[in-house]
Protein backbone atom coordinates (compact mmCIF):
# COMPACT_ATOMS: atom_id res chain seq x y z
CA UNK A 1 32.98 6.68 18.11
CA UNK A 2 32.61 6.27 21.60
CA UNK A 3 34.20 3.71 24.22
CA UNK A 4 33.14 1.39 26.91
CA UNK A 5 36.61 1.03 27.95
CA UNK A 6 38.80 3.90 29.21
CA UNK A 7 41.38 5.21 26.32
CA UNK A 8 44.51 6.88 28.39
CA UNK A 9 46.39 9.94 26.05
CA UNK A 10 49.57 11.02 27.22
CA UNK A 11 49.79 14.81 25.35
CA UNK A 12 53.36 16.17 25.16
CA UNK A 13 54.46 20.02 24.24
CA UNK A 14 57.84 19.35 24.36
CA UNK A 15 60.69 22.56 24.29
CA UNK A 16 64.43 22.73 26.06
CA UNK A 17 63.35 25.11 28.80
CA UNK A 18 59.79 23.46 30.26
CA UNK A 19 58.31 20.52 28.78
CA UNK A 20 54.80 19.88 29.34
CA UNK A 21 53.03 16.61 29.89
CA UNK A 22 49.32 15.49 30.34
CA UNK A 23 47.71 12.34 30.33
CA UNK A 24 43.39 12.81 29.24
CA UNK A 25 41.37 9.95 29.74
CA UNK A 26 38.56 9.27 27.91
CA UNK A 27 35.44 7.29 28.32
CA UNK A 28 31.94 7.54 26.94
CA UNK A 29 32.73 10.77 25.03
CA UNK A 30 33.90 12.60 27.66
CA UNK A 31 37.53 13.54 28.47
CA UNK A 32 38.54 13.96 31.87
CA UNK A 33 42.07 15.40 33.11
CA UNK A 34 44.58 12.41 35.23
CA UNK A 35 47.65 14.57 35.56
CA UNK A 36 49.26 17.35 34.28
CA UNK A 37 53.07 18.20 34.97
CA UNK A 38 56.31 20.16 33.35
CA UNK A 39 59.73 20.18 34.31
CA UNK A 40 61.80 23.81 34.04
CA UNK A 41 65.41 23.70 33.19
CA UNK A 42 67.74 26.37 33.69
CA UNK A 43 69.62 28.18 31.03
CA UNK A 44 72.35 28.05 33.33
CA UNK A 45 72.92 24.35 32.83
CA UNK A 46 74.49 22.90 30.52
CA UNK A 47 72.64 21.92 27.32
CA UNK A 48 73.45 17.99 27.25
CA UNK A 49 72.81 18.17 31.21
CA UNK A 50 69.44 19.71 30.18
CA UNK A 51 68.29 16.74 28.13
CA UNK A 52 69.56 14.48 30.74
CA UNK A 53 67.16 16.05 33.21
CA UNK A 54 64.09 16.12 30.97
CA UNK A 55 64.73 12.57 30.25
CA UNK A 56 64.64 11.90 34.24
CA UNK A 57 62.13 13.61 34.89
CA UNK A 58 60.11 11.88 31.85
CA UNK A 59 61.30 8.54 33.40
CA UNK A 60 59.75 8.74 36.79
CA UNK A 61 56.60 10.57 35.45
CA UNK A 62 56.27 7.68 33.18
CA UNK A 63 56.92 5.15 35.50
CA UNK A 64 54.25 6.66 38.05
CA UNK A 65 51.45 6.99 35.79
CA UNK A 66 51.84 4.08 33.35
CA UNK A 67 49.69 2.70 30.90
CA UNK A 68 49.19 4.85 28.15
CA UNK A 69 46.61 3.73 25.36
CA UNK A 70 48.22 6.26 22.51
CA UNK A 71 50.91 9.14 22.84
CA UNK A 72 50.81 12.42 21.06
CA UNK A 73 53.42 14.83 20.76
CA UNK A 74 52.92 18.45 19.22
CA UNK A 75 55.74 18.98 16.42
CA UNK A 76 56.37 22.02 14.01
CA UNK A 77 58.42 22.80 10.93
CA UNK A 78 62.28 22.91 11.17
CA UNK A 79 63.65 25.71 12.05
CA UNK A 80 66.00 28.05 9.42
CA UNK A 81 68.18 28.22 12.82
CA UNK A 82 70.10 25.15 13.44
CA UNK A 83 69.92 26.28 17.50
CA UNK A 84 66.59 25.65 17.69
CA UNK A 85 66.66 22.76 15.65
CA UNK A 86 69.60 21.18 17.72
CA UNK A 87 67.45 22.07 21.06
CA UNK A 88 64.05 20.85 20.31
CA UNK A 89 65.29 17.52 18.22
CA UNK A 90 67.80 17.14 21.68
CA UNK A 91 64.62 17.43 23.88
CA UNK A 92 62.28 14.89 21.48
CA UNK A 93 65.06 12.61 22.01
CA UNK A 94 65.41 12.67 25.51
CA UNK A 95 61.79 12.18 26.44
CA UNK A 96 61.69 8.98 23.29
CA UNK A 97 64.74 7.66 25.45
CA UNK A 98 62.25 7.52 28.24
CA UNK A 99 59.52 6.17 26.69
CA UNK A 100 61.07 3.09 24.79
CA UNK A 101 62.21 2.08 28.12
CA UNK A 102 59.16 1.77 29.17
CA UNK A 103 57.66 0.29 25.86
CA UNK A 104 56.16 3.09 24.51
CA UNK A 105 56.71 4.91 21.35
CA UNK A 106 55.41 8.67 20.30
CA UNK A 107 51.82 7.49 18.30
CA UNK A 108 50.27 10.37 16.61
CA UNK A 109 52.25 13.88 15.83
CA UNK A 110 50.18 17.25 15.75
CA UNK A 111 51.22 20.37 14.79
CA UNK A 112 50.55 23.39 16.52
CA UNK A 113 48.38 25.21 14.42
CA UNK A 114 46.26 21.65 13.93
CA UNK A 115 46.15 21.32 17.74
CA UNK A 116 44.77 25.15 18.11
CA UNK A 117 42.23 24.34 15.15
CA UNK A 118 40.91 21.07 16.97
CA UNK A 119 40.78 22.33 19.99
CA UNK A 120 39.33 26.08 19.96
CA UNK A 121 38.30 26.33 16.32
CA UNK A 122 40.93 29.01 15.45
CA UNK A 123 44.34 28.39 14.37
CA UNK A 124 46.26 31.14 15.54
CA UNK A 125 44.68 31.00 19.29
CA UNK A 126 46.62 32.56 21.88
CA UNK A 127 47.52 30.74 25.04
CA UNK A 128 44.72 32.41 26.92
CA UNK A 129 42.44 30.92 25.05
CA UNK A 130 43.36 27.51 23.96
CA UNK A 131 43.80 27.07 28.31
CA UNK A 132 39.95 27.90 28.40
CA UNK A 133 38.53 25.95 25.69
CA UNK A 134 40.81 23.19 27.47
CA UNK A 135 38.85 23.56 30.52
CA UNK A 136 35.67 23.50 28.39
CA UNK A 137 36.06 20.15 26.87
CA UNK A 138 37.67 18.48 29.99
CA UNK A 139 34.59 20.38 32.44
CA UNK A 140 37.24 21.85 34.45
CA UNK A 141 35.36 25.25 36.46
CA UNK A 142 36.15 28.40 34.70
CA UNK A 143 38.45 29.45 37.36
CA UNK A 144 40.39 26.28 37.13
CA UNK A 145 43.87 27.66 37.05
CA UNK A 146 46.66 25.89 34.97
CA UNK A 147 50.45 25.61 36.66
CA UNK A 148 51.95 26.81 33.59
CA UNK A 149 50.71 27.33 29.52
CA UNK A 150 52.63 23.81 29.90
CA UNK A 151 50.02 21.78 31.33
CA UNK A 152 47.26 23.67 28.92
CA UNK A 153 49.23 22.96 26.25
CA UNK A 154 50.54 19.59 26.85
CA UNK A 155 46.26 18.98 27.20
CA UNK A 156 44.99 20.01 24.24
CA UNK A 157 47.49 17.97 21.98
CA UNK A 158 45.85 15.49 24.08
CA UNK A 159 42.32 16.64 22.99
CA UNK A 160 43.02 16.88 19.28
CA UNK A 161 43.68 13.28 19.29
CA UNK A 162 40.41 12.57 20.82
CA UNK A 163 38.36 14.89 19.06
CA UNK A 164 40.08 14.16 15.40
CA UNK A 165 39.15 10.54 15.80
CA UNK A 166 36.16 11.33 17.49
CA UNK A 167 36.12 9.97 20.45
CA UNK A 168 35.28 12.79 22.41
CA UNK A 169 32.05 14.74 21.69
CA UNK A 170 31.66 18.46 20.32
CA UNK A 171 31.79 20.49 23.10
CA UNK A 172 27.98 21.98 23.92
């Protein structure tokens, strides 16, 4: 299914340390990149400072690049550590705080593995290559060079929503 009008995907791969964002549009089959962004926190901060920070930063990136058609956030398996479960669950949190003020609320949840699938046809990827078959199904050049695994990452959960409900095309 293609669209006449332009479908806006906000992609989040979310973590305590550097959350990544990305908002994909889409239109006629093809996905094109908007914006791409993270924020890095510092260990040396205190955690619930942390979360304030990433919801901040989520508030002014939201306000600045409003709408959003759907929003997709990459999510795993708890953790048998309840550190990593506290941090990550602290972080979704955070950035929902944002959102909701806005309006907004997370649409579609991916895991990783599904996003790797969707978007390079292998589900145990590595970062190097889920970042190129990113810039193969937005057109970016070959040498297009991400700021951070971040903003590749943050991307293709925005691609699997477009290519699981086919609104993108196959790559060529």
């Amino acid at each position: 299914m293609t669209s006449a009008k332009p479908i806006r995907v906000l992609g989040l791969d979310l973590s305590l340390t550097s959350p990544g964002f990305a908002i994909i549009e889409a239109k006629g089959g093809k996905a094109r990149l908007i914006k791409s962004a993270h924020f890095k926190t510092s260990a040396s901060t205190d955690q619930p400072l942390r979360y304030e920070e990433i919801e901040a930063f989520t508030l002014l990136f939201v306000r600045d690049n409003q709408p959003f058609d759907v929003i997709v956030r990459e999510i795993w398996p708890p953790s048998r550590n309840y550190a990593q479960n506290n941090k990550i669950h602290g972080t979704w949190s955070s950035v929902e705080r944002a959102l909701h003020r806005y309006g907004y609320d997370i649409d579609v949840h991916v895991t990783p593995a599904n996003v790797k699938k969707t978007v390079t046809g292998n589900g145990n990827a590595k970062k190097p290559q889920v970042a190129e078959s990113v810039r193969e199904w937005l057109g970016l050049s070959a040498d297009h060079k991400f700021a951070t695994d971040d903003h590749s990452d943050a991307c293709a959960v925005a691609l699997t929503y477009l290519i699981r409900e086919k609104i993108i095309k196959p790559k060529e």
